[in-house]
PDB file of N, CA and C in Angstrom:
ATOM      1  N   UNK A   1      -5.285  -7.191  21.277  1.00  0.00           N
ATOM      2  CA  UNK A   1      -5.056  -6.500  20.027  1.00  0.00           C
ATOM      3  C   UNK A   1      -6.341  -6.565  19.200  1.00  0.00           C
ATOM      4  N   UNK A   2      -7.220  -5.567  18.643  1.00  0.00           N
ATOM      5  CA  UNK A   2      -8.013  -5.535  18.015  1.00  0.00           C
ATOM      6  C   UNK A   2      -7.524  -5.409  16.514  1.00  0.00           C
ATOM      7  N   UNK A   3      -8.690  -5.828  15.808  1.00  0.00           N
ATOM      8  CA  UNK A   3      -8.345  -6.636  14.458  1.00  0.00           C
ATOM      9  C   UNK A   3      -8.308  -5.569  13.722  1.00  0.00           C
ATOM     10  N   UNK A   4      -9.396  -5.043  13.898  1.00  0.00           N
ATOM     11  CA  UNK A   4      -9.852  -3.384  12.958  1.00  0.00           C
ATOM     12  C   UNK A   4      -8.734  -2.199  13.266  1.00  0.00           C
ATOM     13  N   UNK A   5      -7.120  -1.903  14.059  1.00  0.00           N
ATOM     14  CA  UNK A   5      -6.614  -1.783  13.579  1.00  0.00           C
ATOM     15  C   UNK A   5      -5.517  -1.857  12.621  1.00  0.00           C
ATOM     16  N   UNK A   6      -6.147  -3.124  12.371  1.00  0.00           N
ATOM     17  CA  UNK A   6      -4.817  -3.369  10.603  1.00  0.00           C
ATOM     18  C   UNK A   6      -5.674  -3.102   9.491  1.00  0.00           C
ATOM     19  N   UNK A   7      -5.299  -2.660   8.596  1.00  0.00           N
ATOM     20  CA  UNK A   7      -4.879  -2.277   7.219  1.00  0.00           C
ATOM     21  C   UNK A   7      -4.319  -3.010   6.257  1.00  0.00           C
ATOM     22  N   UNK A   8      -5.355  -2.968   4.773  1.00  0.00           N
ATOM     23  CA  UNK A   8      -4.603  -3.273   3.475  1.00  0.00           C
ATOM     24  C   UNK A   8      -4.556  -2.329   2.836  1.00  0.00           C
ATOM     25  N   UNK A   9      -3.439  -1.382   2.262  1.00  0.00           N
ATOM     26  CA  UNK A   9      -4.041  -0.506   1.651  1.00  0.00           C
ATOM     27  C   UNK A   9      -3.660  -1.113  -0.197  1.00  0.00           C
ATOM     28  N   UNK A  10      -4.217  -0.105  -0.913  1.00  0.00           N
ATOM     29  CA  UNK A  10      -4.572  -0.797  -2.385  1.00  0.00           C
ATOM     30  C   UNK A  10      -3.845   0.721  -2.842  1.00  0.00           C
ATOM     31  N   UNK A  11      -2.774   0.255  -3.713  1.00  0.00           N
ATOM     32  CA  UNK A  11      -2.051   1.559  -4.633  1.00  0.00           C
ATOM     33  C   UNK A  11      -1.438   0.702  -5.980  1.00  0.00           C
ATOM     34  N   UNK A  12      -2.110   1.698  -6.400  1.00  0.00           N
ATOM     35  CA  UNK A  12      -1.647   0.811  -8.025  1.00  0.00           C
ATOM     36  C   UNK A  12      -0.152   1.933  -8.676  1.00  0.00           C
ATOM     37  N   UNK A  13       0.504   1.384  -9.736  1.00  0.00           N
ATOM     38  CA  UNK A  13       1.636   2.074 -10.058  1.00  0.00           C
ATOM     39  C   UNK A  13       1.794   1.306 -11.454  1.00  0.00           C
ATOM     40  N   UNK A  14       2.119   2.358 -12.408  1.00  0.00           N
ATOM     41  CA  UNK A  14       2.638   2.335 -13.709  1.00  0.00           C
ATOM     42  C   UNK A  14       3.707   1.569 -14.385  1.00  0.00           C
ATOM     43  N   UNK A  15       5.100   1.337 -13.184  1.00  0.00           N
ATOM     44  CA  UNK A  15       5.894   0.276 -13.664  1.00  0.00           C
ATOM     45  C   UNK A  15       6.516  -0.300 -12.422  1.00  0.00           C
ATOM     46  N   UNK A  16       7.135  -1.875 -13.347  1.00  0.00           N
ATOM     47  CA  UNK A  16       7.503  -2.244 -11.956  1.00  0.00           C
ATOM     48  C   UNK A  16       8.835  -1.564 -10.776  1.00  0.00           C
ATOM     49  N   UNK A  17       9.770  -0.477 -11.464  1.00  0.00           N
ATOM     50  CA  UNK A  17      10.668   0.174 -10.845  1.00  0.00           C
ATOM     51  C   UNK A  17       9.941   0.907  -9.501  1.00  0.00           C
ATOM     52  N   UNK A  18       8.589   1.897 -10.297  1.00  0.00           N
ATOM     53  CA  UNK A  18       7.835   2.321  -9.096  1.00  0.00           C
ATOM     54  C   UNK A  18       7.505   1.354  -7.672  1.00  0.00           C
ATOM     55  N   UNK A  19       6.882   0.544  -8.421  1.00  0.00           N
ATOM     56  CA  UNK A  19       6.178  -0.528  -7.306  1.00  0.00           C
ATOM     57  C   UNK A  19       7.466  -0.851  -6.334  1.00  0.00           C
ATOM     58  N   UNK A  20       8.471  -1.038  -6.974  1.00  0.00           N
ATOM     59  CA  UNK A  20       9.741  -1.832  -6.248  1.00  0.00           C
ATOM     60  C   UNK A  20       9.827  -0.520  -4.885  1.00  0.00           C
ATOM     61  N   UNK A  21      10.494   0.221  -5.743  1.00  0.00           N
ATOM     62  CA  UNK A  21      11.107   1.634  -4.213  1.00  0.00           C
ATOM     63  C   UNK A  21       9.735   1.831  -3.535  1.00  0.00           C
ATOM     64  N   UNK A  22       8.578   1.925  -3.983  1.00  0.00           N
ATOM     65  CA  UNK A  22       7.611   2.085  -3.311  1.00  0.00           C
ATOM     66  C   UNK A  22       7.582   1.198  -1.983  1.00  0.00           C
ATOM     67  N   UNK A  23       7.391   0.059  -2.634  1.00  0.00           N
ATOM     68  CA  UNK A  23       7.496  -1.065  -1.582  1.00  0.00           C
ATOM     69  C   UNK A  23       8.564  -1.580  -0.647  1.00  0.00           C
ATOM     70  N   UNK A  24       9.479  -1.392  -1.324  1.00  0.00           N
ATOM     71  CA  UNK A  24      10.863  -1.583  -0.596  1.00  0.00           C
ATOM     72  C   UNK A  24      11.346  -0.525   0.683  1.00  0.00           C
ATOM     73  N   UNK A  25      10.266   0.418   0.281  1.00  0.00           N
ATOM     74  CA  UNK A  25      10.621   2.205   1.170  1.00  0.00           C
ATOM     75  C   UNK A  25       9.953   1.661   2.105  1.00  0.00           C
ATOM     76  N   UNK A  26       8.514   1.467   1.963  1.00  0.00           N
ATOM     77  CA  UNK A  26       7.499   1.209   3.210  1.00  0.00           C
ATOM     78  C   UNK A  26       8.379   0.237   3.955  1.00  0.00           C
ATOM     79  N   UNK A  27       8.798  -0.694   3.375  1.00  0.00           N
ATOM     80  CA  UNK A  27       9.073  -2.103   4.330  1.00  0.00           C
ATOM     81  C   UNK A  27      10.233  -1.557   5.379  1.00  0.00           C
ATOM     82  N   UNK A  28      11.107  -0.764   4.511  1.00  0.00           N
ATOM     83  CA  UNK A  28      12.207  -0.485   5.259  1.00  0.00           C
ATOM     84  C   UNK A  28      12.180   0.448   6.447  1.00  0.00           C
ATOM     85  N   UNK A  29      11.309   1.392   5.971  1.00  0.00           N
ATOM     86  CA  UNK A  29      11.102   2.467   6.663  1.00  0.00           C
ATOM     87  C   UNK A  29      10.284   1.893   7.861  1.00  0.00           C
ATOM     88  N   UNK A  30       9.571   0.983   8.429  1.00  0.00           N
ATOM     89  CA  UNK A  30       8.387   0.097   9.041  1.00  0.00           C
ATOM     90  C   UNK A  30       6.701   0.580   9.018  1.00  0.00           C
ATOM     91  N   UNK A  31       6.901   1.457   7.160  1.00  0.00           N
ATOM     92  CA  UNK A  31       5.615   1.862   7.179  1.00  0.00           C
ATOM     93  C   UNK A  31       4.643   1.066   6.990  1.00  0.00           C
ATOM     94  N   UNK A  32       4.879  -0.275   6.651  1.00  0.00           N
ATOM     95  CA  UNK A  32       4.079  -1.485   6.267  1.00  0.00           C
ATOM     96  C   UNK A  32       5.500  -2.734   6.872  1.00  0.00           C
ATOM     97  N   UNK A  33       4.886  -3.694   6.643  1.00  0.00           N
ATOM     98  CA  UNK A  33       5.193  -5.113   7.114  1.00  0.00           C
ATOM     99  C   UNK A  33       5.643  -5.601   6.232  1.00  0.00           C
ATOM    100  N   UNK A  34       4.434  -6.300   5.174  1.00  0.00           N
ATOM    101  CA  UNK A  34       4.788  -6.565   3.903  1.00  0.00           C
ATOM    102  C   UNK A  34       3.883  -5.963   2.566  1.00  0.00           C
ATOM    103  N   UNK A  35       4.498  -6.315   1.545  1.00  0.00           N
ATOM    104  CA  UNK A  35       4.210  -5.472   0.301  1.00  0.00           C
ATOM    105  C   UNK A  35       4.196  -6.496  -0.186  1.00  0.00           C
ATOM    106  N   UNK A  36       2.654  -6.697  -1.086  1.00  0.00           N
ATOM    107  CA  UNK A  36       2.747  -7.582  -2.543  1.00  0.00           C
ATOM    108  C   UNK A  36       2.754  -6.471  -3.285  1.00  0.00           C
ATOM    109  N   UNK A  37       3.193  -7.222  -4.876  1.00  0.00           N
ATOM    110  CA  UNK A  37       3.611  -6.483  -6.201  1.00  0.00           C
ATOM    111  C   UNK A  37       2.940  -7.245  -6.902  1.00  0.00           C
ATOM    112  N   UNK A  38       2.018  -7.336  -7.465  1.00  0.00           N
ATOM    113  CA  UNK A  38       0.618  -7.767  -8.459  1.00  0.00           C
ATOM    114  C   UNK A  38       0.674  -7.340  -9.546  1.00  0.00           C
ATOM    115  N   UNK A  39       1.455  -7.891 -10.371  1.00  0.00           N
ATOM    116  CA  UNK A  39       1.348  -7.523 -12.051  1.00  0.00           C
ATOM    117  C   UNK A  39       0.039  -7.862 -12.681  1.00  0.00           C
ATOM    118  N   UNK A  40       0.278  -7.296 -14.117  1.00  0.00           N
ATOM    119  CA  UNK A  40      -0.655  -8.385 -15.078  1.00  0.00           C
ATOM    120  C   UNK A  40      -1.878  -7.263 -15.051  1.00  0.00           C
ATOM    121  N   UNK A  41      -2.196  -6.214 -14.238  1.00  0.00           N
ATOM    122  CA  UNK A  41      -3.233  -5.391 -14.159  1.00  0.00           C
ATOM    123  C   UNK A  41      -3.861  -4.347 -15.401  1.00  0.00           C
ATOM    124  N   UNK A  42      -4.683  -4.316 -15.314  1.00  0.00           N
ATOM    125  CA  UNK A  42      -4.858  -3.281 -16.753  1.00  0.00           C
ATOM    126  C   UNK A  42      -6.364  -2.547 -16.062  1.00  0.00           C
ATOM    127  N   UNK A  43      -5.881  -1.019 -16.040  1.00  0.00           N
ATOM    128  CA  UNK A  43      -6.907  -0.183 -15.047  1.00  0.00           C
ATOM    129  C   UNK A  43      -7.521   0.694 -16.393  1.00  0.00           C
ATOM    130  N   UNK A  44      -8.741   0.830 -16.227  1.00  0.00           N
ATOM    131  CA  UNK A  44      -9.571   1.593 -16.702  1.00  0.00           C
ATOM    132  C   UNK A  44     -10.497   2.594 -16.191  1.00  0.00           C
ATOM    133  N   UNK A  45     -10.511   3.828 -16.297  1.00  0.00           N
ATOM    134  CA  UNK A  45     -10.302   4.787 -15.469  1.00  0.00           C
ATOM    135  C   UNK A  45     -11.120   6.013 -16.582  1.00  0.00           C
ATOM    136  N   UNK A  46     -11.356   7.327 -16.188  1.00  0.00           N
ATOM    137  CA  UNK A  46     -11.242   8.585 -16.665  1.00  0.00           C
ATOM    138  C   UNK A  46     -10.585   9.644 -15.653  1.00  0.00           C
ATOM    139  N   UNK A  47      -9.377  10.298 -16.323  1.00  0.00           N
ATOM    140  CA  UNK A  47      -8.830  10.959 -16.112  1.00  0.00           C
ATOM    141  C   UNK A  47      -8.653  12.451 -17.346  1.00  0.00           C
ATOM    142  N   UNK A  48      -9.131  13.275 -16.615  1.00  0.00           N
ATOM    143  CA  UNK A  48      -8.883  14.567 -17.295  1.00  0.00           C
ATOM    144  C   UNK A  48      -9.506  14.343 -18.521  1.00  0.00           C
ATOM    145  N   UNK A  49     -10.968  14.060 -18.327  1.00  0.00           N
ATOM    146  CA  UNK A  49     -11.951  13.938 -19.500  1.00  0.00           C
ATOM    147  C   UNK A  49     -11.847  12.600 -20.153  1.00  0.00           C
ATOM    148  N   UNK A  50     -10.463  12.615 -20.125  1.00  0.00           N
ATOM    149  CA  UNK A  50     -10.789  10.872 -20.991  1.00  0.00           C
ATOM    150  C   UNK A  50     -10.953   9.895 -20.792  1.00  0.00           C
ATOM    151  N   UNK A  51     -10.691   8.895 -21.383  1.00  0.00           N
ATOM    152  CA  UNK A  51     -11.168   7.336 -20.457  1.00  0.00           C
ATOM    153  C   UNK A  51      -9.637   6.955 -20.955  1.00  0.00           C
ATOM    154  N   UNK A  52      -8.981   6.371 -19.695  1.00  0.00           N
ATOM    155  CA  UNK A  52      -7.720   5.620 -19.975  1.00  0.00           C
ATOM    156  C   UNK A  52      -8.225   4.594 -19.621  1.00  0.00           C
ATOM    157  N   UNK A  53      -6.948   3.444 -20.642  1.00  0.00           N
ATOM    158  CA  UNK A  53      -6.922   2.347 -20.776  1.00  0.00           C
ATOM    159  C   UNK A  53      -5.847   1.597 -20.755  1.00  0.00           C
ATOM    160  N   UNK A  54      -5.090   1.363 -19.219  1.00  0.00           N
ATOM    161  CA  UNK A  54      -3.416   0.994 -18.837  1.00  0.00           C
ATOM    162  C   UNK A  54      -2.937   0.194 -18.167  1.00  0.00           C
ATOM    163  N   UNK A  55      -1.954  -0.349 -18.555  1.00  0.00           N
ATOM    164  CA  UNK A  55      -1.332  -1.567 -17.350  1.00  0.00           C
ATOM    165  C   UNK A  55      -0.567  -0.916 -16.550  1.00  0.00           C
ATOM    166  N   UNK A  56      -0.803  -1.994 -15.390  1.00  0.00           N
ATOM    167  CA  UNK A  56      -0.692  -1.307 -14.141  1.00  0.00           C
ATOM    168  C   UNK A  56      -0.137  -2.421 -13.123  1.00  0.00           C
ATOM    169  N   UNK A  57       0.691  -2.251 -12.257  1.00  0.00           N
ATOM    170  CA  UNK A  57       0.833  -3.050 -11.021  1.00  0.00           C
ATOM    171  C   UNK A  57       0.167  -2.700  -9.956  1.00  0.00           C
ATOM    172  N   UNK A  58      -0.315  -3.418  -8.826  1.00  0.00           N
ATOM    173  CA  UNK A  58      -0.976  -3.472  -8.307  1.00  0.00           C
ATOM    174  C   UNK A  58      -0.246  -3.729  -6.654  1.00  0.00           C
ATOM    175  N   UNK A  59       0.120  -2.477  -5.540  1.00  0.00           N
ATOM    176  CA  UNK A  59       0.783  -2.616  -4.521  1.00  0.00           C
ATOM    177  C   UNK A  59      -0.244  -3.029  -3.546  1.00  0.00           C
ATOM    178  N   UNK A  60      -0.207  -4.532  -2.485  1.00  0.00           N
ATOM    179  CA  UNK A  60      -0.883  -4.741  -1.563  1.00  0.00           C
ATOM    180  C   UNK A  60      -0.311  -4.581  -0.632  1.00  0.00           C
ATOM    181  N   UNK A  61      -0.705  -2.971   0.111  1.00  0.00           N
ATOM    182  CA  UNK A  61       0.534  -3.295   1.227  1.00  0.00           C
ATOM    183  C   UNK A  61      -0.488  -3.516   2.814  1.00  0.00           C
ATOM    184  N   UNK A  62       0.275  -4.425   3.593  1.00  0.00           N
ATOM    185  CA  UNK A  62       0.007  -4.722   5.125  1.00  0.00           C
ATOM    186  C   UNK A  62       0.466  -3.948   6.479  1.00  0.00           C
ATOM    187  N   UNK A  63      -0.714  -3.351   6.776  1.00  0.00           N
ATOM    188  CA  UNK A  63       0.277  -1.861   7.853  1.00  0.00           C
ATOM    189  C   UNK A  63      -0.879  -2.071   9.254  1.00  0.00           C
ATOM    190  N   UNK A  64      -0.962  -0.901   9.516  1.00  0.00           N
ATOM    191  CA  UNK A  64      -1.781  -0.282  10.737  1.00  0.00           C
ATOM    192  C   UNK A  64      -2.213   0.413  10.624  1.00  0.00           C
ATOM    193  N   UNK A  65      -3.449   1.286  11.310  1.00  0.00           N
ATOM    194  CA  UNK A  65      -4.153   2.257  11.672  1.00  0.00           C
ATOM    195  C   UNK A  65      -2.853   3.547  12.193  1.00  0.00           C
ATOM    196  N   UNK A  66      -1.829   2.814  12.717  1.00  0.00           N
ATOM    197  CA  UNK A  66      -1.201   4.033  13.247  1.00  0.00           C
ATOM    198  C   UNK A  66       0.096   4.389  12.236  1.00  0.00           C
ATOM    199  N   UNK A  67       0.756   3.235  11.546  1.00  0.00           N
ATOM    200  CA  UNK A  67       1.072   3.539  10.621  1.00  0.00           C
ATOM    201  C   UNK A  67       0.910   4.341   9.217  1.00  0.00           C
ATOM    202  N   UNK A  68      -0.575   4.549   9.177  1.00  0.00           N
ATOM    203  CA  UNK A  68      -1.160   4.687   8.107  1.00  0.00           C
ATOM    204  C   UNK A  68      -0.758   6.408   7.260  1.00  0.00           C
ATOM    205  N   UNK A  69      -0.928   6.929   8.172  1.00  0.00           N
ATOM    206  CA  UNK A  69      -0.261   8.582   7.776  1.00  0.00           C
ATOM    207  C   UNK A  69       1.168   8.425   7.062  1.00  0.00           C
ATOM    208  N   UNK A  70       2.105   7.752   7.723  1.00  0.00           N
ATOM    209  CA  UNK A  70       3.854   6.998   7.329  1.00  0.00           C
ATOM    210  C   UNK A  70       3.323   6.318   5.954  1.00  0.00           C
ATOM    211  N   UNK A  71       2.538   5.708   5.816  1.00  0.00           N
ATOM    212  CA  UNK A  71       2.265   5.140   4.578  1.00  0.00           C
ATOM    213  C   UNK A  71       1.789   5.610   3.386  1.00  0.00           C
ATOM    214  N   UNK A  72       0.917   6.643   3.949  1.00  0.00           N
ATOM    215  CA  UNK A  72       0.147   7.744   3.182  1.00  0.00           C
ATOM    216  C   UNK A  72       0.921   8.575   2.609  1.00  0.00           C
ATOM    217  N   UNK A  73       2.126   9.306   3.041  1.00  0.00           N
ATOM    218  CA  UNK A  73       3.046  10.316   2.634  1.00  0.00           C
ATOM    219  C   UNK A  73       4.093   9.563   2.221  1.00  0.00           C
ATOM    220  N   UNK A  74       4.829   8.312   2.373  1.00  0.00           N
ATOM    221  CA  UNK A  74       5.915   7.770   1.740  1.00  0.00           C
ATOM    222  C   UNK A  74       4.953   7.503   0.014  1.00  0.00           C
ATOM    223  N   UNK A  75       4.112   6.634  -0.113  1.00  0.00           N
ATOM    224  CA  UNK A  75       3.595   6.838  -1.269  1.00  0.00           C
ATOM    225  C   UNK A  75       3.306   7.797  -2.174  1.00  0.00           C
ATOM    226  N   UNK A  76       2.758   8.884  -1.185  1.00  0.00           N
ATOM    227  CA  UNK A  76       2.899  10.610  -2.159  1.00  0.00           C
ATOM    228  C   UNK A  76       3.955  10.982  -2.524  1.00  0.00           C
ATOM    229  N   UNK A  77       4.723  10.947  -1.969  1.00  0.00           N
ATOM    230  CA  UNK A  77       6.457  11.483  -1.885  1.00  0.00           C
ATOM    231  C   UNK A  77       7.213  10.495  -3.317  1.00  0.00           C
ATOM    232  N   UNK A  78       6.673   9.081  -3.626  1.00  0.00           N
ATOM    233  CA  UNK A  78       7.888   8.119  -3.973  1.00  0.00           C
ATOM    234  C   UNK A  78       6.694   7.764  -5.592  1.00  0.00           C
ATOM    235  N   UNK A  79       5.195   8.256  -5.632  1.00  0.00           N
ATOM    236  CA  UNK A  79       4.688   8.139  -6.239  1.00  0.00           C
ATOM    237  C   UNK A  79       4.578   8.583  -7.566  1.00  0.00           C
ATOM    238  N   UNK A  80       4.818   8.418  -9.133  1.00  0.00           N
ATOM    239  CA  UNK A  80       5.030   9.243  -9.962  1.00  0.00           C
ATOM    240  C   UNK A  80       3.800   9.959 -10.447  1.00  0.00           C
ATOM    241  N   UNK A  81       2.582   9.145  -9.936  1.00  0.00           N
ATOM    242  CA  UNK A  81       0.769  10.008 -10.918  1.00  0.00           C
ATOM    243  C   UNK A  81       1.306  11.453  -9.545  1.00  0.00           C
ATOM    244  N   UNK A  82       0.107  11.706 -10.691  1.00  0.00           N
ATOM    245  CA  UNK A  82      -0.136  13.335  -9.621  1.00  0.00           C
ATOM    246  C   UNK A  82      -1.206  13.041  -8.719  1.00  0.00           C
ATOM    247  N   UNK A  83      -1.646  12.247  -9.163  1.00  0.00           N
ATOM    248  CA  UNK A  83      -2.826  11.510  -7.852  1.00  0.00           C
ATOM    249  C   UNK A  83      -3.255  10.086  -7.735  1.00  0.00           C
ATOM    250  N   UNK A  84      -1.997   9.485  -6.983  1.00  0.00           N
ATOM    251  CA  UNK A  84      -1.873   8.133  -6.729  1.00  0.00           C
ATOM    252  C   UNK A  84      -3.249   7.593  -6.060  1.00  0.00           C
ATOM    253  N   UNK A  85      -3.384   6.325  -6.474  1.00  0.00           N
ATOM    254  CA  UNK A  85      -4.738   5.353  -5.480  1.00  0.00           C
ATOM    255  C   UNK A  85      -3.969   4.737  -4.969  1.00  0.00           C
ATOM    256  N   UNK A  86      -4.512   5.634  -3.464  1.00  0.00           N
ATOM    257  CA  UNK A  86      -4.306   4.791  -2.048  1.00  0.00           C
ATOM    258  C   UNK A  86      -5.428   4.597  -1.688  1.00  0.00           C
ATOM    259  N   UNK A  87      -6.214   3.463  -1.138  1.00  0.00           N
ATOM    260  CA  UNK A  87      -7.285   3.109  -0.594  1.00  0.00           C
ATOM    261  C   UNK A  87      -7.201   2.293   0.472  1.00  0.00           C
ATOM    262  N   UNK A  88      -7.323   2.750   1.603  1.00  0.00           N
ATOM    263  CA  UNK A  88      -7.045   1.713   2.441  1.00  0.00           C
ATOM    264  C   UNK A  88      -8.585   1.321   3.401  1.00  0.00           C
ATOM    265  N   UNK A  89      -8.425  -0.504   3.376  1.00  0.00           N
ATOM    266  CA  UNK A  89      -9.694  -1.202   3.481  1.00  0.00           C
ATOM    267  C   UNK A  89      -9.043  -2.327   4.882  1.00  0.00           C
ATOM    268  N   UNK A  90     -10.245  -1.952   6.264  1.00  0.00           N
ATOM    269  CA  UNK A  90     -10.248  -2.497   7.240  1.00  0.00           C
ATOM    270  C   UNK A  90      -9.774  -3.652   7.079  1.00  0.00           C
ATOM    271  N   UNK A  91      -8.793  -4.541   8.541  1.00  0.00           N
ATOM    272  CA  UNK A  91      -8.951  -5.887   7.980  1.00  0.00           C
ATOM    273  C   UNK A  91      -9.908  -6.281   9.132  1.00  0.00           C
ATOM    274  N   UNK A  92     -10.984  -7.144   9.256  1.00  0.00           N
ATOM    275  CA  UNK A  92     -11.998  -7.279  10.343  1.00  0.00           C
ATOM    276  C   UNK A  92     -11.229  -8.407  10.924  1.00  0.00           C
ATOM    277  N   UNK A  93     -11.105  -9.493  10.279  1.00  0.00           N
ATOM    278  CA  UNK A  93     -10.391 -10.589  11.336  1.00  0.00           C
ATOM    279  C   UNK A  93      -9.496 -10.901  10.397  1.00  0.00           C
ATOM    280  N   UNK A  94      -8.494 -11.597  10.944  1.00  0.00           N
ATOM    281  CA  UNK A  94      -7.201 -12.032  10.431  1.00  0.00           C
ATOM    282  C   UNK A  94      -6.539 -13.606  11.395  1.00  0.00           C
ATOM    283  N   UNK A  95      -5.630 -13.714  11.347  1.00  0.00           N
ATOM    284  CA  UNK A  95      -4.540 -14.937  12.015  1.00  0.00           C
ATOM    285  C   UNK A  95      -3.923 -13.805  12.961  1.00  0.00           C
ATOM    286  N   UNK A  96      -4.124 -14.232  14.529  1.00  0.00           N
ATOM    287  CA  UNK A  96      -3.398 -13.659  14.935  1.00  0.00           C
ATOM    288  C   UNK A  96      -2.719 -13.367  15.149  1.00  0.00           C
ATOM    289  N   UNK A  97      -1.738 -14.324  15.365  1.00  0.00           N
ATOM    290  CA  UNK A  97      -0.053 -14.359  14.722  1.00  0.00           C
ATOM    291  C   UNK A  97       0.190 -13.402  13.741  1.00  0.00           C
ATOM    292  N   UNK A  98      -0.239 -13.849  12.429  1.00  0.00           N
ATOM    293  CA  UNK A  98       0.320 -12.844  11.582  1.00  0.00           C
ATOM    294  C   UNK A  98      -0.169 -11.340  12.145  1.00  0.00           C
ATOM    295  N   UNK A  99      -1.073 -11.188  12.394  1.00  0.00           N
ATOM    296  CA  UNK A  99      -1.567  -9.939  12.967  1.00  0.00           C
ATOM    297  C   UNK A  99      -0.623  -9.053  14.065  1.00  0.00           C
ATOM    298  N   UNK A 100      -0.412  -9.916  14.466  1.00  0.00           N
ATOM    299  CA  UNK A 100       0.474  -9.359  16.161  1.00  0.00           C
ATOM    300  C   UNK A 100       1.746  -8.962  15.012  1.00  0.00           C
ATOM    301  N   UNK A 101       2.492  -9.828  14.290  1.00  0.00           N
ATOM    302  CA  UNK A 101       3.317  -9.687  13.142  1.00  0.00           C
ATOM    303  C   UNK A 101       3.026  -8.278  12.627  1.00  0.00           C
ATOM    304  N   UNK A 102       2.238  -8.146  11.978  1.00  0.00           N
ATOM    305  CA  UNK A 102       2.695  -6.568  11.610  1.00  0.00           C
ATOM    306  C   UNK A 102       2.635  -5.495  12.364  1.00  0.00           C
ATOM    307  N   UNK A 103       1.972  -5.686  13.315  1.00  0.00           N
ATOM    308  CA  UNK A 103       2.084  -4.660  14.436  1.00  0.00           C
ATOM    309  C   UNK A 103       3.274  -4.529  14.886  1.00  0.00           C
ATOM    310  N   UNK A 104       3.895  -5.348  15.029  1.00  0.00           N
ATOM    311  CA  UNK A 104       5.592  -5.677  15.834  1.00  0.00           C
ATOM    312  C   UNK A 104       6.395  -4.883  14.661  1.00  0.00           C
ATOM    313  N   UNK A 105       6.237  -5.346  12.844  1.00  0.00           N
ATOM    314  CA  UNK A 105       6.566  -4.635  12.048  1.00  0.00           C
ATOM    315  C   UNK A 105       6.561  -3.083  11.530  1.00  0.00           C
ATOM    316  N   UNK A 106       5.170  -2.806  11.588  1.00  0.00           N
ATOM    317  CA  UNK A 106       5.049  -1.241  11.943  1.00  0.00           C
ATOM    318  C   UNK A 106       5.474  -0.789  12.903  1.00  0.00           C
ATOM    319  N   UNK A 107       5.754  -0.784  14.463  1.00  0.00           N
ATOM    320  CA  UNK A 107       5.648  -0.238  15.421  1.00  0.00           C
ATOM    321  C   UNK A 107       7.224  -0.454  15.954  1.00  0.00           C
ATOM    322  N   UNK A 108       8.097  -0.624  15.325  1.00  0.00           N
ATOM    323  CA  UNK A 108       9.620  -0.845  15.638  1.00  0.00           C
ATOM    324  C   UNK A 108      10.130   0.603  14.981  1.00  0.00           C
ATOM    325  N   UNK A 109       9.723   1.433  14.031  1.00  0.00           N
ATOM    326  CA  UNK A 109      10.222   2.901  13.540  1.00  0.00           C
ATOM    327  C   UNK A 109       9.677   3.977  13.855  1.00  0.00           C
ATOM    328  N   UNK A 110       8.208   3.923  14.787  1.00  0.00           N
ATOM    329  CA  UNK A 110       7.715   5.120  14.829  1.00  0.00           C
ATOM    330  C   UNK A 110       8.153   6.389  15.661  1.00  0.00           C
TER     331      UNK A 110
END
């Protein structure tokens, strides 16, 4: 199992109701493994000329390379901005255990 295909991806969300179905969808659905929910955030940004200044939760979710499309569109779909941050950042090495772990997690719905 190579390392470089897992995934963190980084999506931030406006309240914690969002973050919840967000996260709760991926897990269920086996678009991710697991989901942290990271409060306490405050994003600063320009949007549509201005500079916002907002709290924010912060979704860490744990997936795959092949999952990643399933993850990509459940977030568009369940997301309330009109243009959610999804960023998703290689994981190079990890525990392999846990590693083999989300693979087993993603790869049980596809």
């Amino acid at each position: 199992m190579k390392d470089a295909s897992h995934l963190v991806l980084l999506c931030t969300c406006p309240t914690m109701e969002a973050a919840q179905e967000i996260a709760s969808t991926l897990v269920e659905d086996g678009a991710a493994a697991c989901v942290n929910i990271v409060t306490g955030l405050t994003s600063v940004y320009r949007w549509q000329g201005e500079t916002r200044n907002d709290s924010e939760l912060l979704l860490v979710v744990k997936t795959t390379a092949a999952a990643y499309r399933r993850a990509e569109e459940t977030i568009q779909r369940l997301h309330p901005y009109e243009l959610p941050e999804i960023i998703a950042v290689p994981v190079v090495k990890g525990l392999s255990d846990y590693l083999h772990w989300v693979t087993l997690q993603t790869s049980a719905n596809q």
